[in-house]
Protein backbone atom coordinates (compact mmCIF):
# COMPACT_ATOMS: atom_id res chain seq x y z
CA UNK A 1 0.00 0.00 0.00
CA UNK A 2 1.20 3.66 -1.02
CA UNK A 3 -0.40 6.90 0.22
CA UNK A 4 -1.56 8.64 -2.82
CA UNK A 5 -2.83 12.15 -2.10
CA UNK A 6 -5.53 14.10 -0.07
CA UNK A 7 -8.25 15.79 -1.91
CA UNK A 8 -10.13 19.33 -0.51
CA UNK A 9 -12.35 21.12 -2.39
CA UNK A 10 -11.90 24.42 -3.14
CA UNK A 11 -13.85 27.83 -4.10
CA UNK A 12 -11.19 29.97 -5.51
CA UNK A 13 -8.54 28.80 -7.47
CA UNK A 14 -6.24 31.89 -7.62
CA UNK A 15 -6.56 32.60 -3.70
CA UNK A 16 -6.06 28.68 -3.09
CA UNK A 17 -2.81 28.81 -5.38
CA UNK A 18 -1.71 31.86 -3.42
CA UNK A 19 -1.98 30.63 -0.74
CA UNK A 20 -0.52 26.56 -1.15
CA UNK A 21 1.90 27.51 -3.47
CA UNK A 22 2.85 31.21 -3.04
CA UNK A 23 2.60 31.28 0.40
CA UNK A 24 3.10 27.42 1.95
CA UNK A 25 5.72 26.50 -0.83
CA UNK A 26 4.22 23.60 -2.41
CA UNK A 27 4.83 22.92 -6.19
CA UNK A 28 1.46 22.25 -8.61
CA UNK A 29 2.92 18.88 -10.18
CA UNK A 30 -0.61 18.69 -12.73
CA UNK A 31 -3.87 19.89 -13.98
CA UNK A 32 -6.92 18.58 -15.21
CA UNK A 33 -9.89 20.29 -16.19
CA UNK A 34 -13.11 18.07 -17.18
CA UNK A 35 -16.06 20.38 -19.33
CA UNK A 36 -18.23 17.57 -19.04
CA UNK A 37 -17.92 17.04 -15.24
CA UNK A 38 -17.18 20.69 -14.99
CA UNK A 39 -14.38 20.96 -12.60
CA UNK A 40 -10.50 21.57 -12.30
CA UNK A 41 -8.19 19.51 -10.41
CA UNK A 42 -4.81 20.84 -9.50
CA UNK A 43 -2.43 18.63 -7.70
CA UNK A 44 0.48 19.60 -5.45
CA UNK A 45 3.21 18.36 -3.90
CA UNK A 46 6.13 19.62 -1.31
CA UNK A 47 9.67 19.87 -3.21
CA UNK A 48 11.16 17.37 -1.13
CA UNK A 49 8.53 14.51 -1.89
CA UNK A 50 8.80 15.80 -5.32
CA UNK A 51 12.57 15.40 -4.78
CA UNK A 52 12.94 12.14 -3.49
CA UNK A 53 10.45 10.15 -5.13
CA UNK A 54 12.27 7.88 -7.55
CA UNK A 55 10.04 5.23 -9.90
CA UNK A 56 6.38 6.77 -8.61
CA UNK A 57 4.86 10.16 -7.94
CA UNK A 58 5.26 11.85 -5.07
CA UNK A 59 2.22 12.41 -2.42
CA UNK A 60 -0.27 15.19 -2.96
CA UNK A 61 -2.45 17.47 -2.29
CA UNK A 62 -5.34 17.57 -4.52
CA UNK A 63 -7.40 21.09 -4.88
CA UNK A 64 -10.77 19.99 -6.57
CA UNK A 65 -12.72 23.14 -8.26
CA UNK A 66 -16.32 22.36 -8.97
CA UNK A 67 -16.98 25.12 -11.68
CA UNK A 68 -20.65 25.23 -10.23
CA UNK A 69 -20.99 27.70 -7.26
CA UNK A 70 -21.09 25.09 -4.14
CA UNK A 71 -20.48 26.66 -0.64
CA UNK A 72 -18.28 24.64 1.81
CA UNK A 73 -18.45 24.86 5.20
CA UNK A 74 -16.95 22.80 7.81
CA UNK A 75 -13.44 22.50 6.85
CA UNK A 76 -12.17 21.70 10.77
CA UNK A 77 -14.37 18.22 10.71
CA UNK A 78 -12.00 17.01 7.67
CA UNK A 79 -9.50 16.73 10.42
CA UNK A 80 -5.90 18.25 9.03
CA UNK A 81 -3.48 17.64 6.51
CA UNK A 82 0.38 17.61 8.25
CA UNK A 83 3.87 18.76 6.69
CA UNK A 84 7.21 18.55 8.21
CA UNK A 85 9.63 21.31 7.67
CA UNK A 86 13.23 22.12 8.19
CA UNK A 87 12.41 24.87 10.61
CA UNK A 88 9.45 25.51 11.96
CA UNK A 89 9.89 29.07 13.45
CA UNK A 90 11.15 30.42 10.70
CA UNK A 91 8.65 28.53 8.48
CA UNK A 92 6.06 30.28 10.34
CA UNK A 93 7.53 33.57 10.41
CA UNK A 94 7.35 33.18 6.00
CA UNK A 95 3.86 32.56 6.55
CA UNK A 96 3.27 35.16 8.90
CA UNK A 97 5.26 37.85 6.77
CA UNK A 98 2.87 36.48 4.06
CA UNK A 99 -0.15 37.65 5.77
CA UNK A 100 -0.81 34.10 6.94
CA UNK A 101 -2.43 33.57 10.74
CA UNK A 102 -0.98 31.30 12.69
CA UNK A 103 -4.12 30.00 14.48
CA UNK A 104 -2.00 27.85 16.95
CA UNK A 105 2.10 29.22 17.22
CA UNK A 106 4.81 26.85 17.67
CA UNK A 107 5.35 27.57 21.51
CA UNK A 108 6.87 23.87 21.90
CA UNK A 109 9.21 24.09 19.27
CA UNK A 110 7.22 21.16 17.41
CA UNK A 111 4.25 21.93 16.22
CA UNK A 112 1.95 24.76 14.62
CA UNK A 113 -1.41 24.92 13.05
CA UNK A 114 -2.52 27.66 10.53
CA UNK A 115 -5.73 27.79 7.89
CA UNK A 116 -6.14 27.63 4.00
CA UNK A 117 -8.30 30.34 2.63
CA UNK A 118 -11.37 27.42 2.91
CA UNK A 119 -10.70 26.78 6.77
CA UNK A 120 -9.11 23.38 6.05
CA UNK A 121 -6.43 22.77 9.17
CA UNK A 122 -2.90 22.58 8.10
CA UNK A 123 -0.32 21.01 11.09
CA UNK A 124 3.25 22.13 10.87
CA UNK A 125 5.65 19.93 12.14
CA UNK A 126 9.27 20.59 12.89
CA UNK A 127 11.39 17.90 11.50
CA UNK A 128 13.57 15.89 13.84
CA UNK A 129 13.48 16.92 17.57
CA UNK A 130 11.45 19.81 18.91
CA UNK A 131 13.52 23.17 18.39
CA UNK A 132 14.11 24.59 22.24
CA UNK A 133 11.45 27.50 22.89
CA UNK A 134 11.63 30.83 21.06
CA UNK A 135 10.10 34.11 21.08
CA UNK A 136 7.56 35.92 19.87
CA UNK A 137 6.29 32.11 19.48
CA UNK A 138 6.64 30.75 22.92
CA UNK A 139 4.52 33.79 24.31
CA UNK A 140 2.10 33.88 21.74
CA UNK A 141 -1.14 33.10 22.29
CA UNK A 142 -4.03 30.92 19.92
CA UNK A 143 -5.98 32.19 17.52
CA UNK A 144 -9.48 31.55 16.35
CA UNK A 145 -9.52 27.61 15.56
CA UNK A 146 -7.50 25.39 14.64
């Protein structure tokens, strides 16, 4: 078995690509857009699974966009998708610098939670062992959900 990719529908696809890949640094690895099913699916990955994967593609992300006005709601009960980074303060100070909230701040050193544009929950992990506590983060309080 082989993890394949995790599928969210979306309601903008310009603020959604802003936001995974201008803002979170993921790469879009392929589109497809159906006219008969009328809807757009962009996939994309992060440049190190893009990077290591050898004889098989890497795992995604797939942003579904149903060209028919649908309104989602309820993004928290999907549960979360989860990446690991290098360095997760100054990952989140990117984000932040981006105009990104950080809904939960990475007080521990290990772990961070901030929202797409469609309130889908998006854990931060730092890679390896917990980086010691830092400020602004370690005094930094939650915000809204996450």
């Amino acid at each position: 078995m082989r993890y394949l990719h995790t599928m969210i529908r979306i309601r903008d696809i310009d603020e959604s690509l802003d936001f995974f890949v201008g803002k979170f640094g993921l790469v879009e690895t392929r589109r497809t857009e159906s006219e008969q099913g009328r809807f757009t699916l962009i996939f994309l990955s992060a440049s190190k699974d893009q990077a290591n994967a050898e004889n098989s593609r890497a795992p995604e992300l797939e942003l579904t966009y149903n060209w028919d006005a649908e309104t989602y709601s309820g993004g928290r009960n999907f549960g979360h998708l989860a990446y690991e980074v290098d360095n997760i303060y100054d990952f989140c100070q990117n984000l932040k610098d981006k105009g990104v909230v950080i809904n939960r701040p990475p007080r521990d050193g290990r772990m961070a939670f901030v929202k797409s544009p469609d309130g889908i929950s998006i854990e931060i992990l730092q890679k390896g062992e917990r980086l010691a506590p830092q400020e602004p983060w370690a005094s930094m309080e939650n915000t809204g959900s996450w």
